[in-house]
Structures are given as structure tokens and as C-alpha cells.
Protein backbone atom coordinates (compact mmCIF):
# COMPACT_ATOMS: atom_id res chain seq x y z
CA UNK A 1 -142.03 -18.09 -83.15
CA UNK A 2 -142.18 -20.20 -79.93
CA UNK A 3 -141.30 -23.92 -79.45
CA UNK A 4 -141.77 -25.85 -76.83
CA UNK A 5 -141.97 -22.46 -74.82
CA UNK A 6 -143.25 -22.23 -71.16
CA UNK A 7 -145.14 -18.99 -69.44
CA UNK A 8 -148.02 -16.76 -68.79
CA UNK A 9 -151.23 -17.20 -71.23
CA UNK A 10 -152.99 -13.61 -70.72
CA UNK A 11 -150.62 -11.50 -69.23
CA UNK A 12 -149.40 -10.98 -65.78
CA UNK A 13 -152.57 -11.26 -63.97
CA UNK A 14 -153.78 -14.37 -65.93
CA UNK A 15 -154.72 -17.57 -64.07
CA UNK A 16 -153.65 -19.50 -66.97
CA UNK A 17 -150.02 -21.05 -68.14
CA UNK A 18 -149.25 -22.43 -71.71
CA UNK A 19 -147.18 -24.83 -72.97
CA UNK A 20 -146.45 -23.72 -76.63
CA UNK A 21 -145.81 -26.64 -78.39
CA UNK A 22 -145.55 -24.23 -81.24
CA UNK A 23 -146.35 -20.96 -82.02
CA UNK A 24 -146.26 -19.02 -85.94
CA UNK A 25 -148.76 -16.21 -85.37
CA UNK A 26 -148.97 -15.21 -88.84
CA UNK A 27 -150.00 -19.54 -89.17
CA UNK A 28 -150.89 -21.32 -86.09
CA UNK A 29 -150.34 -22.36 -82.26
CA UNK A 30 -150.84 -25.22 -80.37
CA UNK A 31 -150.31 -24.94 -76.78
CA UNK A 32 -151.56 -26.63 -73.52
CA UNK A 33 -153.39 -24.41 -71.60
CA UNK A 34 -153.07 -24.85 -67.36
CA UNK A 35 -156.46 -23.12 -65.52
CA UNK A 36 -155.84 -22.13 -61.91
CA UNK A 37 -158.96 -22.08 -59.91
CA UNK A 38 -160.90 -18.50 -60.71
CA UNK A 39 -160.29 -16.29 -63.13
CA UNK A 40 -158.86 -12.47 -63.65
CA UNK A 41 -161.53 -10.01 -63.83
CA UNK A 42 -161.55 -9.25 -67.52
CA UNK A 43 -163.66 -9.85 -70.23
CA UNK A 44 -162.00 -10.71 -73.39
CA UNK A 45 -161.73 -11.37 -77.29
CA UNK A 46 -158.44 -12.95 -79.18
CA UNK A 47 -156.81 -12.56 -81.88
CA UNK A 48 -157.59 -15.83 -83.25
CA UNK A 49 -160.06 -18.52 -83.71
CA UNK A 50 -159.24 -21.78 -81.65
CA UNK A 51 -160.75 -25.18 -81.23
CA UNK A 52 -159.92 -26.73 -77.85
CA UNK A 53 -160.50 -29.85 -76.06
CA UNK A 54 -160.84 -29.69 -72.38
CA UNK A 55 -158.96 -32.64 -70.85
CA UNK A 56 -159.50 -32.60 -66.90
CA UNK A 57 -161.54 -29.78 -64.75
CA UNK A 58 -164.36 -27.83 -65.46
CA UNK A 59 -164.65 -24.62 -66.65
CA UNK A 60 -167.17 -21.87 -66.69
CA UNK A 61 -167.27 -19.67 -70.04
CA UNK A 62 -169.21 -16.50 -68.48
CA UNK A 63 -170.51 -14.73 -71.88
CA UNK A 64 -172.13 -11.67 -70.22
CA UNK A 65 -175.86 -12.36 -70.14
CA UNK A 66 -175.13 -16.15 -70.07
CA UNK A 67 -172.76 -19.00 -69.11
CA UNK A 68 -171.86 -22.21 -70.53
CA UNK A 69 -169.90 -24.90 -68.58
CA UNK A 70 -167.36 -26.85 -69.77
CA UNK A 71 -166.76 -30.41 -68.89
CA UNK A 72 -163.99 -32.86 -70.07
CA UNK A 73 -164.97 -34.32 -73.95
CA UNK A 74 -164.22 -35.58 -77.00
CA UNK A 75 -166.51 -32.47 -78.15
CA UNK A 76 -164.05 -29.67 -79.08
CA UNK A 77 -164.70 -26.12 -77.85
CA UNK A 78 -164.72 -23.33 -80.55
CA UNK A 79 -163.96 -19.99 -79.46
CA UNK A 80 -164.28 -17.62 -82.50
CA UNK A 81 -162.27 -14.94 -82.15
CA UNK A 82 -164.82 -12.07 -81.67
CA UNK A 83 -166.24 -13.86 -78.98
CA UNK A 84 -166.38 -11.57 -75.61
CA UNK A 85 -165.76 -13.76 -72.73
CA UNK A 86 -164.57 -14.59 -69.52
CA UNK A 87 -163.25 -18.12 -68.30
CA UNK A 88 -163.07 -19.04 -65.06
CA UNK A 89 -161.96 -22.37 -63.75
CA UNK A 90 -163.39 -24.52 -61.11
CA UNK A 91 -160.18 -25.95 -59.57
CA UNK A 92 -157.11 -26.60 -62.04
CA UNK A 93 -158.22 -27.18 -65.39
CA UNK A 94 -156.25 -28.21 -68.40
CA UNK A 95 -157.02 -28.27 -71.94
CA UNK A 96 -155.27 -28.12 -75.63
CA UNK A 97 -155.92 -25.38 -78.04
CA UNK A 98 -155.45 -25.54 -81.47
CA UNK A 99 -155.16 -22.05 -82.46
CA UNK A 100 -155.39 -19.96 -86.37
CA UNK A 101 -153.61 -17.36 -87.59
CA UNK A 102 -153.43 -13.71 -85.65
CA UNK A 103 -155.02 -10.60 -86.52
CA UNK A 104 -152.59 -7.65 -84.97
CA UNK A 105 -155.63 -6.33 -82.18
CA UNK A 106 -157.80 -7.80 -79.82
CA UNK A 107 -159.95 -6.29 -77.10
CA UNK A 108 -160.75 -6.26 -73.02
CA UNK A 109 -163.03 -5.14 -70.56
CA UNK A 110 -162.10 -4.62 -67.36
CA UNK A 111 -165.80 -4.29 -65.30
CA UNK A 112 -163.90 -3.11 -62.17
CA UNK A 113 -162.61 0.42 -64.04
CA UNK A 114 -165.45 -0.06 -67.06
CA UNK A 115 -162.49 0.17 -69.24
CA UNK A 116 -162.62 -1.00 -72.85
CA UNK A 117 -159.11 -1.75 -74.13
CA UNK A 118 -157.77 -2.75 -77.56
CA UNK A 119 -154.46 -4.50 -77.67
CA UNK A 120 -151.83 -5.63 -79.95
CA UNK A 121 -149.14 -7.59 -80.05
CA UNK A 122 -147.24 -7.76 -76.60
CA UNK A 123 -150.36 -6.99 -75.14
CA UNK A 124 -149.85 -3.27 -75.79
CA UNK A 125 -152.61 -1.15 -75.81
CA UNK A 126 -153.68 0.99 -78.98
């Protein structure tokens, strides 16, 4: 469980900070997501759903074979959890996430290495 907790959103290499406001894996986070400009080169899923509001910035959400950009709005941004992606930020960006509960594995693709990783809790690899 994390409150009010500060640090790293994505591991070590990730351009993004959170602010947990709180965090129950097993229930629900909320957390305030900081974008520095770019992104790390790694597609991703997560381990939850989460609904998130962008707040200042722009970011782009590179799906692959498409993109979608992401302006500040009222209009949330769902993010299923099986959703491969990578996010890359235009500047700082910062948003709020409303995240669900965890499932114990999530994946990554690293195009760099072509490596295909599933992780777990503590970002260990299975």
C-alpha cells in the first residue's frame, strides 16, 4: 500500500514520476502522473485498467500501426489494460489516473533487442 508516496512510474528508465495519492493493488490507485519530454523505448501493457485525465501537455499514445494524440480535456482517457502502447510526451505533461485493481503480470516490448517480456510485481520478469 502507498500513500501519498513519491517516485519512478515505469521503472528506472521511465520518463514518468507519480504521485500516489493512494495505492491498494488488489483495489485501486490514484496517482498524478509527471511526463518528461520523450519517452523510453518500450512498448507496453499494465496490469490494470485506468481512466485518466490529461491536465497540461500533450501526449502522443503511439499504438503500433497508429497514433492518437492527447490534448488537455474534460474527456477522460481509458487505457484498458491489454492495450500495447507507447506514450511519449511532447514537453512535460501531467495528468491523473484513476487506476483498478492489479492482475499479478503485465508485458513489454523492447523494439531495440525485439524482446517480449512478461513482468510481475516489482517489475520482475517471469
Amino acid at each position: 500500500m502507498k500513500l501519498f508516496s513519491w517516485g519512478k512510474d515505469g521503472g528506472p528508465e521511465s520518463k514518468v514520476w507519480g504521485l500516489w495519492l493512494i495505492e491498494i493493488k488488489r483495489l485501486f490507485s490514484i496517482v498524478i502522473l509527471k511526463f518528461e519530454d520523450g519517452s523510453r523505448d518500450a512498448y507496453h501493457d499494465h496490469a490494470f485498467n485506468a481512466v485518466s485525465f490529461l491536465l497540461s501537455g500533450r501526449l502522443i499514445e503511439d499504438l503500433g500501426n497508429s497514433a492518437v494524440v492527447y490534448h488537455p480535456s474534460l474527456l477522460p482517457i481509458w487505457t484498458p489494460r491489454n492495450r500495447m502502447h507507447m506514450v511519449i510526451s511532447i514537453g512535460r505533461s501531467w495528468a491523473i489516473s484513476f487506476r483498478g485493481p492489479w492482475n499479478s503480470q503485465w508485458h513489454e516490448y523492447i523494439p531495440a533487442t525485439d524482446e517480449n517480456l512478461t513482468l510481475t510485481h516489482g517489475r520482475k520478469v517471469v
